[in-house]
C-alpha atoms as a PDB file:
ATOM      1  CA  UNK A   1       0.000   0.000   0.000  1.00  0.00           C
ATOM      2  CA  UNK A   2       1.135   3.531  -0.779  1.00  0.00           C
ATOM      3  CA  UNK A   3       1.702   6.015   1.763  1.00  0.00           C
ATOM      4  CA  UNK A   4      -1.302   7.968   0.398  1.00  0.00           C
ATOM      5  CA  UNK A   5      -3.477   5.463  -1.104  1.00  0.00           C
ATOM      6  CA  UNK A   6      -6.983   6.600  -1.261  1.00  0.00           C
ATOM      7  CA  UNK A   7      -6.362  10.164  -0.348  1.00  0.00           C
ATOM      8  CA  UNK A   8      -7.554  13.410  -2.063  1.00  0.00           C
ATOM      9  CA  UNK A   9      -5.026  16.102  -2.975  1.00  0.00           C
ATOM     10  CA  UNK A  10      -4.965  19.856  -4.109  1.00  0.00           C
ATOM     11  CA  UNK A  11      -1.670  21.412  -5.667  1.00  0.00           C
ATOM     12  CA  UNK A  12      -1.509  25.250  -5.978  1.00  0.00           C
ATOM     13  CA  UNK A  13       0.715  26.716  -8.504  1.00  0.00           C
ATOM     14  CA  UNK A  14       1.260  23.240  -9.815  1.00  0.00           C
ATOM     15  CA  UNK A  15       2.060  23.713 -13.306  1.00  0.00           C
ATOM     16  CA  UNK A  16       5.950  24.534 -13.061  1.00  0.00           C
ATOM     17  CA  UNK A  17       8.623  24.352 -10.314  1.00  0.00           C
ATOM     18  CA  UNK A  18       8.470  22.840  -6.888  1.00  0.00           C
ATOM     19  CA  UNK A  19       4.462  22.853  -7.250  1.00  0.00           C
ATOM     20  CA  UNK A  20       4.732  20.588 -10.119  1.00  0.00           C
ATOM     21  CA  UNK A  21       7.073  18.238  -8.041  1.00  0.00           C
ATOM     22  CA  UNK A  22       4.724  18.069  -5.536  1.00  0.00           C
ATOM     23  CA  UNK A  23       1.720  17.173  -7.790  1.00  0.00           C
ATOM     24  CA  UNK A  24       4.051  14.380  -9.060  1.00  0.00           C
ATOM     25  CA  UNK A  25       5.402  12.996  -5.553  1.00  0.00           C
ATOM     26  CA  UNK A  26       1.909  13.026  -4.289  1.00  0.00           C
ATOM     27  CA  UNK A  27       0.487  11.013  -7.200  1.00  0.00           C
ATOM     28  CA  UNK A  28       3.114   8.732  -6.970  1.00  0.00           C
ATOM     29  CA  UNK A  29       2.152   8.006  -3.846  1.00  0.00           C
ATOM     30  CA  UNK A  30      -1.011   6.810  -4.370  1.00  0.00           C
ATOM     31  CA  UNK A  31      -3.296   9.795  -4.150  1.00  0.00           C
ATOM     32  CA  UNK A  32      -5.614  11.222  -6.797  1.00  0.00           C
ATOM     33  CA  UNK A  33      -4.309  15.319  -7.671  1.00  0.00           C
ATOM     34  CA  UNK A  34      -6.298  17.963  -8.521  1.00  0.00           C
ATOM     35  CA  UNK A  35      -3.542  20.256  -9.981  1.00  0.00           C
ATOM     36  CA  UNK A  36      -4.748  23.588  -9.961  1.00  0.00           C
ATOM     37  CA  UNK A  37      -2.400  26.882 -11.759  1.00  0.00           C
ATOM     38  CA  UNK A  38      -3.460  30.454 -13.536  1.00  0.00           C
ATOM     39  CA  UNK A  39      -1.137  28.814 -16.385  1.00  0.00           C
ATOM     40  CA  UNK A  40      -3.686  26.588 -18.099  1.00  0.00           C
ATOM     41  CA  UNK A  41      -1.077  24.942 -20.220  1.00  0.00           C
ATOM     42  CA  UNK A  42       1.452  24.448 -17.573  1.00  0.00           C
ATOM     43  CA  UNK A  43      -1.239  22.936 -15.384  1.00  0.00           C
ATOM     44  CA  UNK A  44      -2.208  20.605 -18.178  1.00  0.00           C
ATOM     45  CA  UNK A  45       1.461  19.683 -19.023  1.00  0.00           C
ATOM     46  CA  UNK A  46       1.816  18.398 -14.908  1.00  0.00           C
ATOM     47  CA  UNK A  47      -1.435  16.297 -15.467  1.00  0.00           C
ATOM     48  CA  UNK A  48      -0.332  14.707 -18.453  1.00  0.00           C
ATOM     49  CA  UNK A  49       3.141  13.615 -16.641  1.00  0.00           C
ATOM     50  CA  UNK A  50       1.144  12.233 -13.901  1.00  0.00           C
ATOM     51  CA  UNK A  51      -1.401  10.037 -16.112  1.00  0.00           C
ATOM     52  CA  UNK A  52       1.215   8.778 -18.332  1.00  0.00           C
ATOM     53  CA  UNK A  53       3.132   7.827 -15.330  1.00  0.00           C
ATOM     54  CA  UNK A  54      -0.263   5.902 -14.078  1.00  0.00           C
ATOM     55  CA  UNK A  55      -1.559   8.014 -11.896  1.00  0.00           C
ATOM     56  CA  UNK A  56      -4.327   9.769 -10.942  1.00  0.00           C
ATOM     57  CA  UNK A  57      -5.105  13.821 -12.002  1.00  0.00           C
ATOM     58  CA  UNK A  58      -7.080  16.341 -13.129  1.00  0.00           C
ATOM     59  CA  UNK A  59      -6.626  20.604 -13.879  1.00  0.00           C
ATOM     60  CA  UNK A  60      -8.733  23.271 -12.449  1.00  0.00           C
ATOM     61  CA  UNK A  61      -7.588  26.525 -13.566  1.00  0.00           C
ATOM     62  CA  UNK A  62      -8.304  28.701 -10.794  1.00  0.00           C
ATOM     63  CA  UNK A  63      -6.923  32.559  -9.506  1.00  0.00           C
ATOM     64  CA  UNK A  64      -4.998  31.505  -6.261  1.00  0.00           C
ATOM     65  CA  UNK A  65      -4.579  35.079  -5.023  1.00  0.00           C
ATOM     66  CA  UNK A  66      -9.004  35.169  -4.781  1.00  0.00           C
ATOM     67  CA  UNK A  67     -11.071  33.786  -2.255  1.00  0.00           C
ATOM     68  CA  UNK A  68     -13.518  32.699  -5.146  1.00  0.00           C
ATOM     69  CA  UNK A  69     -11.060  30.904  -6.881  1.00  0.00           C
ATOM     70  CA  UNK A  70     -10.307  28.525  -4.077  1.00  0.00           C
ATOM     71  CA  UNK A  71     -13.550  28.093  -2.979  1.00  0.00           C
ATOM     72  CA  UNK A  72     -14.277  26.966  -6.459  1.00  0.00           C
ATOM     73  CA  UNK A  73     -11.107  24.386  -6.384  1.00  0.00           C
ATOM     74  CA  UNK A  74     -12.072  23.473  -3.333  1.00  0.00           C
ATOM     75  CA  UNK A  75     -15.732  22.435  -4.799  1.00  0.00           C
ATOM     76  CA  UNK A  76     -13.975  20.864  -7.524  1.00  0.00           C
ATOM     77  CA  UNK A  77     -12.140  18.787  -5.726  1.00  0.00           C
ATOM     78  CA  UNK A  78     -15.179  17.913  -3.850  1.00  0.00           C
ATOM     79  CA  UNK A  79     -17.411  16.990  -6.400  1.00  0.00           C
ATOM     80  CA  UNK A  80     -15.164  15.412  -8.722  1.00  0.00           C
ATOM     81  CA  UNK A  81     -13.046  12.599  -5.968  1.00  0.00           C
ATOM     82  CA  UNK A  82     -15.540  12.909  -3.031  1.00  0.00           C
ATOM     83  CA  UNK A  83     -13.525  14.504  -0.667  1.00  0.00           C
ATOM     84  CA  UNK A  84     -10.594  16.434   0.409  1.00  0.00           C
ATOM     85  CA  UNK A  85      -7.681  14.971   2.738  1.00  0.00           C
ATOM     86  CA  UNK A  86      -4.647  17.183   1.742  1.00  0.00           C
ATOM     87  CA  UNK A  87      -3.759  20.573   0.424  1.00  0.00           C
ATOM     88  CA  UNK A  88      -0.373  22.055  -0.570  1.00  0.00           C
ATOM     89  CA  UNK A  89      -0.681  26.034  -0.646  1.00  0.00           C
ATOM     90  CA  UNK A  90       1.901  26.564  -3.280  1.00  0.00           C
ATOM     91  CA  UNK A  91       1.509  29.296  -5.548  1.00  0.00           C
ATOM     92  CA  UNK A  92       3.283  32.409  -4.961  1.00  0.00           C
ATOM     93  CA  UNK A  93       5.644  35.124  -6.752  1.00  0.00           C
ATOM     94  CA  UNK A  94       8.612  36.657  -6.069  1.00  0.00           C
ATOM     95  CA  UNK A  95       7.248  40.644  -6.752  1.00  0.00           C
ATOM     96  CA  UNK A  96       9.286  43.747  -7.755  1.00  0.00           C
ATOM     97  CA  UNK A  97      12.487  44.592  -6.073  1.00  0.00           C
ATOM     98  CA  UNK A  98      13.164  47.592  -4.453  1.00  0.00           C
ATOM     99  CA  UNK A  99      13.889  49.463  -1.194  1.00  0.00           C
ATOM    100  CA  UNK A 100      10.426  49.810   1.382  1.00  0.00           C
ATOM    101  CA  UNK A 101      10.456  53.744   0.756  1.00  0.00           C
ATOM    102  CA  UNK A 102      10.674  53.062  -2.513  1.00  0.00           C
ATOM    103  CA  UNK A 103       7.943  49.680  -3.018  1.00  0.00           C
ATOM    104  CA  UNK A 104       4.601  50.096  -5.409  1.00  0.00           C
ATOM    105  CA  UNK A 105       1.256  50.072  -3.372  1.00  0.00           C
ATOM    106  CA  UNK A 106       0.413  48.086  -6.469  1.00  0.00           C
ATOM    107  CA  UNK A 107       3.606  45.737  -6.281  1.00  0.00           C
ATOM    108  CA  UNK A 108       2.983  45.010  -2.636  1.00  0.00           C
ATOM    109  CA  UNK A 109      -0.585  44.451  -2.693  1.00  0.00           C
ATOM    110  CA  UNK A 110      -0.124  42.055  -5.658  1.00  0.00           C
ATOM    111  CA  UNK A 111       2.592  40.232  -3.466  1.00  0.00           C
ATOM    112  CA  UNK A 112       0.122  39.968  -0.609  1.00  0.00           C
ATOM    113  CA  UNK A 113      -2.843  38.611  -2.319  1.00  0.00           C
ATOM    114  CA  UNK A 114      -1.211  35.637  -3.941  1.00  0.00           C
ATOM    115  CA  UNK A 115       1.504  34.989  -1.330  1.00  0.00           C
ATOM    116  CA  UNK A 116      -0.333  35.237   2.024  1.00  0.00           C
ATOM    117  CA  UNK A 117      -4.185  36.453   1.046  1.00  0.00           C
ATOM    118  CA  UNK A 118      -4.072  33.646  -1.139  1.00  0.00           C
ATOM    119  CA  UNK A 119      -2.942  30.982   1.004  1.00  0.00           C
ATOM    120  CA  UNK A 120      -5.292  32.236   3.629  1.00  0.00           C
ATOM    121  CA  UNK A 121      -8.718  31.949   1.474  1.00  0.00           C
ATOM    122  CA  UNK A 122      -7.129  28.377   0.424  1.00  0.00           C
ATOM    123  CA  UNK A 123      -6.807  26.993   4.338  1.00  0.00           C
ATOM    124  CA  UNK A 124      -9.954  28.947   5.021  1.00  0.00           C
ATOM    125  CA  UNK A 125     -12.124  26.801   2.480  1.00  0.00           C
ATOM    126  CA  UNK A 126     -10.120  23.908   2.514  1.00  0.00           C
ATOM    127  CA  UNK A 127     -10.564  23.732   6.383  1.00  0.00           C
ATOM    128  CA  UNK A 128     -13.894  23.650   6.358  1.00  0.00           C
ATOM    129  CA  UNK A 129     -14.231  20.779   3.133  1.00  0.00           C
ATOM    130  CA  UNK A 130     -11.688  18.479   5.415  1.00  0.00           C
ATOM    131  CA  UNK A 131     -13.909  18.987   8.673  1.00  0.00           C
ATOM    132  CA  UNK A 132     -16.353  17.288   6.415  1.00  0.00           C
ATOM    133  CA  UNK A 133     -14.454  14.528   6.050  1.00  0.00           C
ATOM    134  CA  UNK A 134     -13.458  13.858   9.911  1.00  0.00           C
ATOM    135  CA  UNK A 135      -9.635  15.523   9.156  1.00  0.00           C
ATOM    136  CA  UNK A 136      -7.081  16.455   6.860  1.00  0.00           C
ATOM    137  CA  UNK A 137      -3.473  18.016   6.528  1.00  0.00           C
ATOM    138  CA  UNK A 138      -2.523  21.007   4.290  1.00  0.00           C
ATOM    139  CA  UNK A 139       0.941  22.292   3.653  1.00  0.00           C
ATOM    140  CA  UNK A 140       1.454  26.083   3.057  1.00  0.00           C
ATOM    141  CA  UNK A 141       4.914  26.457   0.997  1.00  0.00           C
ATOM    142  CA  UNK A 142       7.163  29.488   3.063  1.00  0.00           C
ATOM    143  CA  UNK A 143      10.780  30.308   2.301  1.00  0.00           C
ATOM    144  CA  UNK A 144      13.623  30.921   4.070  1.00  0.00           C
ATOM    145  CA  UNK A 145      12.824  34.343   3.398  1.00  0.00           C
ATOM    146  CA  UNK A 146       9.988  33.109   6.959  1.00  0.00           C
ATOM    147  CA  UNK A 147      12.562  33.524   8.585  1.00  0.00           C
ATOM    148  CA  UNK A 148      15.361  36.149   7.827  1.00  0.00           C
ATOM    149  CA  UNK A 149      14.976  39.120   5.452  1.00  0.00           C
ATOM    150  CA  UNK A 150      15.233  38.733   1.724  1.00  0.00           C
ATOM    151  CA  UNK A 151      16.936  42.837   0.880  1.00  0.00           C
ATOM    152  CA  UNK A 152      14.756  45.192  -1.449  1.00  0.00           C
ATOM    153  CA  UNK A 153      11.753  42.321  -1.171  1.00  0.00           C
ATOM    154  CA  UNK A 154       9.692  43.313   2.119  1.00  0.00           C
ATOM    155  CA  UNK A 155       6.679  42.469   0.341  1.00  0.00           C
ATOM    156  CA  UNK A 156       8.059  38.922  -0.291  1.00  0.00           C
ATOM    157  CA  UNK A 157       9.704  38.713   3.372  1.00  0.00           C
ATOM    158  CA  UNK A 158       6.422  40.163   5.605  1.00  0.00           C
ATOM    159  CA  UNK A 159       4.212  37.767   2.879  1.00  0.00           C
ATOM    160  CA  UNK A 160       6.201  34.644   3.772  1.00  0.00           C
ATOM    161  CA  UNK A 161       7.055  35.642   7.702  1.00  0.00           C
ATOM    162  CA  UNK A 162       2.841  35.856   7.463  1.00  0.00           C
ATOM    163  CA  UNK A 163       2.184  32.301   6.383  1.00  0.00           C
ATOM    164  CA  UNK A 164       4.550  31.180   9.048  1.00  0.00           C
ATOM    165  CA  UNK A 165       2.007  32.843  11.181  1.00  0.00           C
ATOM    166  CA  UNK A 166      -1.091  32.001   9.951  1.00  0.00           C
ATOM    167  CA  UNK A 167       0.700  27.956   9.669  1.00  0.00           C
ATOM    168  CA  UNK A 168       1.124  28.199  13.485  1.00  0.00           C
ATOM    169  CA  UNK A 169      -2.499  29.533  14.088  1.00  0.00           C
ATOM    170  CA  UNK A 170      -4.056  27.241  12.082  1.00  0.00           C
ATOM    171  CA  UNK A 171      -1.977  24.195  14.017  1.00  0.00           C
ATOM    172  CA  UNK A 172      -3.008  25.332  17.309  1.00  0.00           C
ATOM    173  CA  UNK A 173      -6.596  26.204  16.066  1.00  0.00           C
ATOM    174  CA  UNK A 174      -7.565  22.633  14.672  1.00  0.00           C
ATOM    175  CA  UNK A 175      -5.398  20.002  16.023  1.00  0.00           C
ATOM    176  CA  UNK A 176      -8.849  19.028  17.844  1.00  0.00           C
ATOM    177  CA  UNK A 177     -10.035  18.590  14.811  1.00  0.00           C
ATOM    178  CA  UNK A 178      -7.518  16.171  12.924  1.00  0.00           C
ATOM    179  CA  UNK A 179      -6.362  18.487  10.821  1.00  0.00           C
ATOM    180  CA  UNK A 180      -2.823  19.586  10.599  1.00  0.00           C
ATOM    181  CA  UNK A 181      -0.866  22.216   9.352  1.00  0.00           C
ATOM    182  CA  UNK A 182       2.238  22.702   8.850  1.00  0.00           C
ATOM    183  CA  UNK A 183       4.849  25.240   6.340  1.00  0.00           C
ATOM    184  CA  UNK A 184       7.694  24.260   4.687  1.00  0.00           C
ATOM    185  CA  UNK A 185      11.068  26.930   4.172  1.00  0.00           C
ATOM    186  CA  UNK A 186      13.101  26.033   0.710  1.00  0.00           C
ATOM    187  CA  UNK A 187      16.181  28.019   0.040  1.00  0.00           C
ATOM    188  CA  UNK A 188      16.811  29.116  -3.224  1.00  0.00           C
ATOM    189  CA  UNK A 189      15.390  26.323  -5.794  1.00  0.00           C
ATOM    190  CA  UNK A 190      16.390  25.575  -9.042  1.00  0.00           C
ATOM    191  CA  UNK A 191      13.141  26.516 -10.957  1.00  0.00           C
ATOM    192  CA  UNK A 192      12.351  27.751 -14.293  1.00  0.00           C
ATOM    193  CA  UNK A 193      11.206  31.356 -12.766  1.00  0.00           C
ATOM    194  CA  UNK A 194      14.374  31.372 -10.848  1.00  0.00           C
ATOM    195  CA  UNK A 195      16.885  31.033 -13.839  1.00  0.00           C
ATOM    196  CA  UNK A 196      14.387  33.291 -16.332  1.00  0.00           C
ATOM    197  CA  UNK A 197      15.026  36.249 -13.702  1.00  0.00           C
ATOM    198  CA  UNK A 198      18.324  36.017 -12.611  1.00  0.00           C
ATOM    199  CA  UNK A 199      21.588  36.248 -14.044  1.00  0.00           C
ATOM    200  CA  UNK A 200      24.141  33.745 -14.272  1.00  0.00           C
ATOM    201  CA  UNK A 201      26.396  35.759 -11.690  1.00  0.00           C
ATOM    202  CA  UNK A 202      23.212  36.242  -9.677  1.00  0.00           C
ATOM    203  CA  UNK A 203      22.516  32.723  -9.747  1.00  0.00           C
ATOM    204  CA  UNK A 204      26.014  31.703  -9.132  1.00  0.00           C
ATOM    205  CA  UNK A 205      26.063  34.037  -5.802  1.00  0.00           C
ATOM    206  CA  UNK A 206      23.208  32.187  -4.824  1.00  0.00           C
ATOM    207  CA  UNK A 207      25.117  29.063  -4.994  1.00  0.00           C
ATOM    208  CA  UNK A 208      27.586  30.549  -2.716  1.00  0.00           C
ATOM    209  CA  UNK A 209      24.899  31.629   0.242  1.00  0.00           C
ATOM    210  CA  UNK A 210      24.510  27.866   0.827  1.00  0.00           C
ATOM    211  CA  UNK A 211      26.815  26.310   2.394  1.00  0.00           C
ATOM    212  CA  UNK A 212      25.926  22.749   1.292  1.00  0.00           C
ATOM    213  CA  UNK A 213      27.599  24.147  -2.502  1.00  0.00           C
ATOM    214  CA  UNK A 214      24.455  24.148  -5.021  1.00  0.00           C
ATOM    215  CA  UNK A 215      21.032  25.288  -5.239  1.00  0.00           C
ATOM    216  CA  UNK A 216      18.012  22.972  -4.048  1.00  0.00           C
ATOM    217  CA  UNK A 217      16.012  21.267  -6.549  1.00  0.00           C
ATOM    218  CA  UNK A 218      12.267  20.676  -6.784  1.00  0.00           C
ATOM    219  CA  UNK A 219      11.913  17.130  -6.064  1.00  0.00           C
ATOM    220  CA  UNK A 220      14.227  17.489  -2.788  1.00  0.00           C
ATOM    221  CA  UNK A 221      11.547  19.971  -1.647  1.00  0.00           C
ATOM    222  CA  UNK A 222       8.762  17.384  -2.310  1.00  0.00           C
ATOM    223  CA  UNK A 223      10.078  14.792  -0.511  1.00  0.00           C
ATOM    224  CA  UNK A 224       9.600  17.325   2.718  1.00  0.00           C
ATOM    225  CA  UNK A 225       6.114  17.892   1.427  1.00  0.00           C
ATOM    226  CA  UNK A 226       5.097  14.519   0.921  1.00  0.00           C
ATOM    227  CA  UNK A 227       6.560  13.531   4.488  1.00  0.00           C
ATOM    228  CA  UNK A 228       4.813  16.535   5.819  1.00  0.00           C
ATOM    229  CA  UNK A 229       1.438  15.243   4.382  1.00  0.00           C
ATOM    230  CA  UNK A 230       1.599  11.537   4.818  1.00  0.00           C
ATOM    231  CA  UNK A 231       0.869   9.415   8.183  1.00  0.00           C
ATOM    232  CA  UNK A 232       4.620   9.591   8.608  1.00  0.00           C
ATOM    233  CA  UNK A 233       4.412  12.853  10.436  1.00  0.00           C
ATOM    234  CA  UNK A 234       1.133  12.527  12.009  1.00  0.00           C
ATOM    235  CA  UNK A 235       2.760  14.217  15.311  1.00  0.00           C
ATOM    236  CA  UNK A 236       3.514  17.523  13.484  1.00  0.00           C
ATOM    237  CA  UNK A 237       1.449  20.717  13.261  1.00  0.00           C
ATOM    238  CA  UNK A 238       2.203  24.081  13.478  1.00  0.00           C
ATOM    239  CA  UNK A 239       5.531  24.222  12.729  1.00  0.00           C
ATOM    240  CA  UNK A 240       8.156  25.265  10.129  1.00  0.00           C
ATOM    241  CA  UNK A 241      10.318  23.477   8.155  1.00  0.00           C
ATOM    242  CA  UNK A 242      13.823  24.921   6.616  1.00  0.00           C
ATOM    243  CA  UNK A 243      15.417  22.728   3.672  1.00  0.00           C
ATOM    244  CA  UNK A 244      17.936  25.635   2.686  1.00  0.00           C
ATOM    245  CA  UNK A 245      21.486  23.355   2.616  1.00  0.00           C
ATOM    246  CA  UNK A 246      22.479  25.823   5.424  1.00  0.00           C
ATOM    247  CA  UNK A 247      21.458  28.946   3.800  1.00  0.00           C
ATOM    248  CA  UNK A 248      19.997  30.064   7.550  1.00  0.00           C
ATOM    249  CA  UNK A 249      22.413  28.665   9.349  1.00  0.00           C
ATOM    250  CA  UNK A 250      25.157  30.825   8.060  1.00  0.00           C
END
């Protein structure tokens, strides 16, 4: 038996990047994966790597960063599998750069509404659909960047420090419930967004900031996820999670 044989998943973001990993590590683990990305084609692509593979998916394109949008995903996931036992709040962006003086209204609000508005109107719906069904777990994707500052990104740093905050709440809130939370930290992860925005000397400066030599990759950060969702860690909730190769420990 798989770790999560008969469970019921929702992937934010899912169609690129550590999302996308995610989708695929929790499919290969038995459960069915309602991948769910603004990026239609993206989203589709993950699917299609998931049923070839065997398992078990389906797209909903839905707006992350609205409470509508994940109430509808929600419903999806609902109507289409039954039920709803896990939830990975993924999707996010990185936002403009720039000192606080100096930051849009418009950048930061655009930062806050997918990064931490977004990943509270997922928990909030996706709370009450696993209540339903007697418990659930959901995993709300951080950064290290929850933890110490990320310079000329407060907007990405107070979004992510916020989900580290609303993870604990949420852990304390419905552990009576069966339902746990928890948020996980990555350092800097080899992505396609990461290498279409930075440099190569940005990148390779990156590199340098952890001390275990290289940048993450995706599937190393879905391992945690999977763990965090699975039986395995069924005495966990409300905490957070680095996997930064040493990034914070510098």
């Amino acid at each position: 038996m798989k770790k999560l044989d008969n469970k019921v998943a929702i992937v934010t973001g899912a169609g690129s990047g550590i999302g996308k990993a995610v989708a695929i590590a929790y499919a290969t683990a038995g459960a069915k994966v309602v991948v769910s990305d603004i990026d239609e084609t993206g989203g589709k692509e993950t699917v299609a790597s998931i049923t070839k593979a065997g398992g078990d998916a389906t797209f909903f394109k839905a707006d992350a960063s609205t409470s509508e949008g994940n109430a509808a995903l929600v419903a999806f996931a609902v109507a289409t599998y039954g039920k709803l036992d896990i939830a990975c709040n993924n999707a996010g962006i990185g936002g403009e750069m720039n000192l606080a003086s100096d930051y849009s209204l418009e950048g930061w609000k655009k930062v806050m509404d997918i990064n931490l508005n977004g990943v509270f109107y997922g928990c909030k719906h996706q709370l009450t659909a696993m209540e339903n069904n007697g418990g659930g777990v959901i995993v709300n994707m951080a950064s290290i960047h929850g933890m110490v500052a990320a310079p000329q990104s407060a907007a990405y740093t107070t979004s992510k420090h916020g989900v580290v905050g609303l993870t604990k709440n949420i852990g304390v809130e419905y552990g009576p419930k069966n339902i746990r939370c928890n948020a996980v930290g990555p350092g800097y992860i080899n992505t396609p967004l990461l290498e279409h925005n930075l440099s190569p000397e940005m990148l390779a400066m990156l590199k340098d900031k952890h001390p275990i030599g290289r940048l993450g990759e995706a599937d190393e950060v879905a391992k945690l996820v999977l763990f965090l969702s699975s039986d395995d860690s069924s005495f966990m909730t409300g905490g957070y999670y680095l996997i930064d190769g040493g990034y914070t420990a510098v």
